[in-house]
N, C-alpha and C. Protein backbone atom coordinates (compact mmCIF):
# COMPACT_ATOMS: atom_id res chain seq x y z
N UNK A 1 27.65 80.96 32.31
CA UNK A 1 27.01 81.52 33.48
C UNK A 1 27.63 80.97 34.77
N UNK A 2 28.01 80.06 34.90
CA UNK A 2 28.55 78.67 36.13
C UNK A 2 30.02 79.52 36.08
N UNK A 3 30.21 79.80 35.02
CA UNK A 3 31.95 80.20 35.26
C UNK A 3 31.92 81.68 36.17
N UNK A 4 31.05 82.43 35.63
CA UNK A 4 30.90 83.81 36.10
C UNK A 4 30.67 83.70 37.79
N UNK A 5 29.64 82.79 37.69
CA UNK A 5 29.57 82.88 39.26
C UNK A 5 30.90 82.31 39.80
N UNK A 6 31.19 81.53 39.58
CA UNK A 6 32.58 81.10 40.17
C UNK A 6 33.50 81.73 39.82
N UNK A 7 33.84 82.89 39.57
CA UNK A 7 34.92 83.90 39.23
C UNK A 7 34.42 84.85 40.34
N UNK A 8 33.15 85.60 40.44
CA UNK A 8 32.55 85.98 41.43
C UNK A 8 32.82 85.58 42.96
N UNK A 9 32.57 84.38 43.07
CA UNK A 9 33.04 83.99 44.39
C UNK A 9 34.32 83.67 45.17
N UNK A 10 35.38 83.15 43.79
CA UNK A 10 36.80 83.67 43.74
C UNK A 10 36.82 84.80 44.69
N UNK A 11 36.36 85.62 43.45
CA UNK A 11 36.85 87.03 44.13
C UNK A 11 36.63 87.50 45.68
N UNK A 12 34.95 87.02 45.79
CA UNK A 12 34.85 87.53 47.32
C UNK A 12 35.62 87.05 48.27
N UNK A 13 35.95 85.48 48.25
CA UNK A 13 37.00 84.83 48.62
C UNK A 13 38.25 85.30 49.15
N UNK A 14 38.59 85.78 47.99
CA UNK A 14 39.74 86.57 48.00
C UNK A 14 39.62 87.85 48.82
N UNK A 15 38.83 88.79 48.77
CA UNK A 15 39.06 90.53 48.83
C UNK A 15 38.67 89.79 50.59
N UNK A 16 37.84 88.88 51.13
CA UNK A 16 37.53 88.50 52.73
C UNK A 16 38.70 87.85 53.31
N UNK A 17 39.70 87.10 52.29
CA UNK A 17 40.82 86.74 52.69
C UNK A 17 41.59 88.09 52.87
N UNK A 18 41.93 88.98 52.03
CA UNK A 18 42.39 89.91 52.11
C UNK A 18 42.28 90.68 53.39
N UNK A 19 40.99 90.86 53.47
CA UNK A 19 40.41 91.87 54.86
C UNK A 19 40.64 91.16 55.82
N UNK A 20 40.67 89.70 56.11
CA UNK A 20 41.10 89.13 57.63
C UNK A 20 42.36 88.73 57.69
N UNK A 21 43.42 89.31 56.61
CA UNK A 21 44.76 89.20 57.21
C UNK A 21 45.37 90.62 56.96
N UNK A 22 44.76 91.70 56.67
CA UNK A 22 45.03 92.84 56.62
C UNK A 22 46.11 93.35 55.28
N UNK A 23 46.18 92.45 54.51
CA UNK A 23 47.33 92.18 53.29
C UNK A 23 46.51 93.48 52.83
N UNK A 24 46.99 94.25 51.55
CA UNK A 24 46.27 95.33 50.93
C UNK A 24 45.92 96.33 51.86
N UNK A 25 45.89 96.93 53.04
CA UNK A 25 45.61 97.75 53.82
C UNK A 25 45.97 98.94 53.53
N UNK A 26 45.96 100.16 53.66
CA UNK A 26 46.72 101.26 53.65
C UNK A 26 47.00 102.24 54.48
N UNK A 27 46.02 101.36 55.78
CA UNK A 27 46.56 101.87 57.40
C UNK A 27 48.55 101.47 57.38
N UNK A 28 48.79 102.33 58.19
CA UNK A 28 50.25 102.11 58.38
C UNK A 28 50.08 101.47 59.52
N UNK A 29 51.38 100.61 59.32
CA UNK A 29 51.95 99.88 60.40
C UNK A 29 52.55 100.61 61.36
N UNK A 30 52.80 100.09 63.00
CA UNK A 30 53.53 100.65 64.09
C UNK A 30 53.87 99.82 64.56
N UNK A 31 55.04 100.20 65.48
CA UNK A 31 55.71 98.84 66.10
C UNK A 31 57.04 99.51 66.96
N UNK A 32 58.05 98.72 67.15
CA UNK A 32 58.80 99.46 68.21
C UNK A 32 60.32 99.37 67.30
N UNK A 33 61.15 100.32 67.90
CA UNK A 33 62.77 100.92 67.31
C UNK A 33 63.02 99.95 66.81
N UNK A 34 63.40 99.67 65.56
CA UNK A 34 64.01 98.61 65.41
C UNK A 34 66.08 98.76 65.48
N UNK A 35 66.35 98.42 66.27
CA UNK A 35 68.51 98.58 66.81
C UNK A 35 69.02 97.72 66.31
N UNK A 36 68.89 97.25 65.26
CA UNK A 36 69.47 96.07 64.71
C UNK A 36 71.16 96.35 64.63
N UNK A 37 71.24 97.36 64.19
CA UNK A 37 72.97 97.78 64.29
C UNK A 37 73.37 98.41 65.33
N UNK A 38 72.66 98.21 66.53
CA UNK A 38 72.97 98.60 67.89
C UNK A 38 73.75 98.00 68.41
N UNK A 39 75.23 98.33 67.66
CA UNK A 39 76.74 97.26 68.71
C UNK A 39 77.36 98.29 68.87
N UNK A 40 78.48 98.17 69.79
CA UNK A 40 79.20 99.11 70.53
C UNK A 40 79.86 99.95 69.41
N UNK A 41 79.81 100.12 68.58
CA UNK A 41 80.78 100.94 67.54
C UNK A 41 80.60 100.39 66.18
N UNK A 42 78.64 100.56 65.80
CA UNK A 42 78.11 100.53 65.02
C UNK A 42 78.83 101.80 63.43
N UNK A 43 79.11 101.45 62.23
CA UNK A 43 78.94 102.28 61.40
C UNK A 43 77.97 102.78 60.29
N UNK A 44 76.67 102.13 61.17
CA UNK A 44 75.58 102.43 59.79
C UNK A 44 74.59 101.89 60.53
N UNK A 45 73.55 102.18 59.92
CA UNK A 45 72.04 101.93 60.65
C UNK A 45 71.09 101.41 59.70
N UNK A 46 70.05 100.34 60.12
CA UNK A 46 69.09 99.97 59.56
C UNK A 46 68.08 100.60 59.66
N UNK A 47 67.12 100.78 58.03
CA UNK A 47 66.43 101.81 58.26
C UNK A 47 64.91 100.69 59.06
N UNK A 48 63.70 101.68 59.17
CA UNK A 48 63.00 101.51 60.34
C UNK A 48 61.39 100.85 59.26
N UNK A 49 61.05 99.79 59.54
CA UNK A 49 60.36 99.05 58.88
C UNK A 49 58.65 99.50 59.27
N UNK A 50 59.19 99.92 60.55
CA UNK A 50 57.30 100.39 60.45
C UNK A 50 57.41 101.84 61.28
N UNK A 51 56.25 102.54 61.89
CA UNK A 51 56.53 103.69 62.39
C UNK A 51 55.88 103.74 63.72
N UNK A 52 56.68 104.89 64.23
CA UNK A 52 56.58 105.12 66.03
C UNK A 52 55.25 104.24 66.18
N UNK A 53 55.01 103.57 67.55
CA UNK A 53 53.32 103.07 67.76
C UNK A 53 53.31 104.11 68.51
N UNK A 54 52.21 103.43 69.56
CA UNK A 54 51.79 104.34 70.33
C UNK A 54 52.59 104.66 71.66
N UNK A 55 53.26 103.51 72.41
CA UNK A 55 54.48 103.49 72.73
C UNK A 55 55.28 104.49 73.19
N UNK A 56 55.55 105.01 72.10
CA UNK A 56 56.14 106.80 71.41
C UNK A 56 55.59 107.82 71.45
N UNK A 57 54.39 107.51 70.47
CA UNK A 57 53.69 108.65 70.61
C UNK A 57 52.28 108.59 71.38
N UNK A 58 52.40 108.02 72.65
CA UNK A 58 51.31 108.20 73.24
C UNK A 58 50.90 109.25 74.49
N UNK A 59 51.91 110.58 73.85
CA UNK A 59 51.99 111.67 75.06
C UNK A 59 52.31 110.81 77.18
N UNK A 60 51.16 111.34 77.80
CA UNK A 60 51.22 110.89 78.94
C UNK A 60 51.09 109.40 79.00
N UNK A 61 51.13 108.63 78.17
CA UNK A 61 50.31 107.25 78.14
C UNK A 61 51.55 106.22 77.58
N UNK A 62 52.80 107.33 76.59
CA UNK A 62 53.72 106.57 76.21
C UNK A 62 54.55 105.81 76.99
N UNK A 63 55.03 104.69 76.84
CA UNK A 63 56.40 103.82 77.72
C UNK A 63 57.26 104.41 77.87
N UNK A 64 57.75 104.73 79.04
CA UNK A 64 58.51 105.66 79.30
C UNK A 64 60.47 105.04 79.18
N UNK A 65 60.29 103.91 79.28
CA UNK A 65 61.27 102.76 78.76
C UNK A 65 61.47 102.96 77.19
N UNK A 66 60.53 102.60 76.68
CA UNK A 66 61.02 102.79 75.26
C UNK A 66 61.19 104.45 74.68
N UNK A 67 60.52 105.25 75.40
CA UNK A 67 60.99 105.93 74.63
C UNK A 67 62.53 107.02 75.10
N UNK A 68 63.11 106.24 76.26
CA UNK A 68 64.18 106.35 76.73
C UNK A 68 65.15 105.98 75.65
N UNK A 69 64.50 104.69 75.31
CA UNK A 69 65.44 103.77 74.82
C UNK A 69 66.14 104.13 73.34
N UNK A 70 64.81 105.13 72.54
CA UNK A 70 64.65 105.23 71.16
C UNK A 70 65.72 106.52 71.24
N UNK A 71 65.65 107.69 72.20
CA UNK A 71 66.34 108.82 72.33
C UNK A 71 67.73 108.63 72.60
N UNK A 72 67.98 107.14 73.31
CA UNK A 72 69.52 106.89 73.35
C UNK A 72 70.19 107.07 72.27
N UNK A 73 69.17 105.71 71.73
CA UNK A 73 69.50 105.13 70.11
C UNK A 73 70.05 106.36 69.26
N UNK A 74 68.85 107.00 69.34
CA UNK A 74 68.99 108.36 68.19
C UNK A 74 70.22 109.47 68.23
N UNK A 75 70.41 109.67 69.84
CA UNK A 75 71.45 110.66 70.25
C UNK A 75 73.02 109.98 69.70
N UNK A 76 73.19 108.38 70.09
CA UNK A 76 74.30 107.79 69.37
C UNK A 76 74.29 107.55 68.23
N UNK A 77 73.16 107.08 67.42
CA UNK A 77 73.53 106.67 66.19
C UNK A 77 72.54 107.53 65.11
N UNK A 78 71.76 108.60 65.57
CA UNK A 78 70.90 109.35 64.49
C UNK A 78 71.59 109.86 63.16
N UNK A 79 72.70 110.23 62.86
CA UNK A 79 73.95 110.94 62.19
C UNK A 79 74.38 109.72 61.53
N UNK A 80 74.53 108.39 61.72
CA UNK A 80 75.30 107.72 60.91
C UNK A 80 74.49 107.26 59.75
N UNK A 81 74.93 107.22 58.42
CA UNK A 81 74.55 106.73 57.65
C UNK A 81 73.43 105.29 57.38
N UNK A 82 72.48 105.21 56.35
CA UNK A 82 72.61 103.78 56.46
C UNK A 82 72.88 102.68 55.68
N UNK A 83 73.15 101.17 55.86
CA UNK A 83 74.00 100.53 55.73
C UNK A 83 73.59 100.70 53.99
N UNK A 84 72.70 100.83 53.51
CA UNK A 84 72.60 100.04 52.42
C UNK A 84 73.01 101.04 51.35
N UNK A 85 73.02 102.46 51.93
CA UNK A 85 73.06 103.95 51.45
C UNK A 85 72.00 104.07 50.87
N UNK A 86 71.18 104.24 50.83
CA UNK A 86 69.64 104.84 49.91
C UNK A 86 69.24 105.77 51.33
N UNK A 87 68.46 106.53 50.96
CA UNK A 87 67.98 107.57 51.40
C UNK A 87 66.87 107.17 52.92
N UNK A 88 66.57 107.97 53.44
CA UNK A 88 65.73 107.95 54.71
C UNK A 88 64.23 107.78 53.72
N UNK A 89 63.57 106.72 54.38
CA UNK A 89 62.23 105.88 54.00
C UNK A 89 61.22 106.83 54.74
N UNK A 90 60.30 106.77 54.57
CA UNK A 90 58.93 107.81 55.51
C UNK A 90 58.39 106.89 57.18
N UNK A 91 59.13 105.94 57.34
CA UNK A 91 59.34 105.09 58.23
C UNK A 91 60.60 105.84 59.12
N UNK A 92 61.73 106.30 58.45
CA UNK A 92 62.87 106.70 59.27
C UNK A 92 62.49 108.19 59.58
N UNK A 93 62.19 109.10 58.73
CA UNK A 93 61.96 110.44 58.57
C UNK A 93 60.73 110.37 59.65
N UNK A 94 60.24 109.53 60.01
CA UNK A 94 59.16 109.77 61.20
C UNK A 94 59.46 109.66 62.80
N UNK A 95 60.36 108.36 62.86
CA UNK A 95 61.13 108.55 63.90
C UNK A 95 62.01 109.62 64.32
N UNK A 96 62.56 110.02 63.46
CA UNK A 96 63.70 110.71 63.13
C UNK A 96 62.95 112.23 63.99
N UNK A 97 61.81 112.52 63.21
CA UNK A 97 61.04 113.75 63.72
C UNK A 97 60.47 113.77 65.13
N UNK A 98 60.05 112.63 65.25
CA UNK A 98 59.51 112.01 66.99
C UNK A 98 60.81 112.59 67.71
N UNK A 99 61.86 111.89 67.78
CA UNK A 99 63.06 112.10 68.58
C UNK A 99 63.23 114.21 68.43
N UNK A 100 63.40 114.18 67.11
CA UNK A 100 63.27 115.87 67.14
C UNK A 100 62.22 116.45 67.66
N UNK A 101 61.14 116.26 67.47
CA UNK A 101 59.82 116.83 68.29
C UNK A 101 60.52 116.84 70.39
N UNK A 102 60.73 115.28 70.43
CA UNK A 102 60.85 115.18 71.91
C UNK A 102 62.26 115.93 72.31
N UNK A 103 63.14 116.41 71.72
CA UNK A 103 64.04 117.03 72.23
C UNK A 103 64.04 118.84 71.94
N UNK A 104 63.26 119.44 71.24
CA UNK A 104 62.94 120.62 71.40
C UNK A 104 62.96 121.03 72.69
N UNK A 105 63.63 122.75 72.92
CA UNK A 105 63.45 122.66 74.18
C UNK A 105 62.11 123.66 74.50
C-alpha cells in the first residue's frame, strides 16, 4: 500500500514537473530566423528549429526589422539546399510559406 502511494506521488511529481517546464507540450514553439549559414557566399542552409513567432506573423503588430530581415534571408538563400540534405522540416515549410504569403502580389 506505502509503495502505491509513493509511485502515485512520483508520478504527480513528475507530470507538475513536466507542466512547469513545458517538456511534453504539444503547443509549438516560435522564435526568430534562425541565419546560421548567413556568410557572404553561403552553400546550404540550416533548417529552422522552431516557427515564425509573432514577430512575423503579427500582421500590423509584426517587427518590421525582422521581418525585413527574414525576406532578405529568403530572397538570397531560399533555393539553396540544406546542409545536411534531408528534406524541409514543418518548421522550414512554414517559414518558407510566410515569406511566400508576404511576397504575393
Amino acid at each position: 500500500m506505502a509503495s502505491r502511494a509513493r509511485t502515485r506521488w512520483a508520478t504527480l511529481f513528475v507530470l507538475g514537473a513536466l507542466a512547469l517546464t513545458d517538456c511534453g507540450s504539444s503547443a509549438a514553439r516560435t522564435g526568430a530566423l534562425d541565419t546560421t549559414s548567413d556568410s557572404k557566399k553561403p552553400t546550404c542552409r540550416t533548417h529552422q528549429s522552431v516557427l515564425p513567432s509573432q514577430d512575423y506573423t503579427g500582421g500590423s503588430d509584426a517587427k518590421t526589422l525582422a521581418v525585413l530581415a527574414m525576406m532578405k534571408y529568403y530572397t538570397a538563400k531560399g533555393t539553396l539546399p540544406f546542409c545536411d540534405t534531408k528534406p524541409a522540416t514543418a518548421q522550414d515549410i512554414a517559414w518558407a510559406k510566410l515569406y511566400t504569403n508576404l511576397t504575393k502580389p
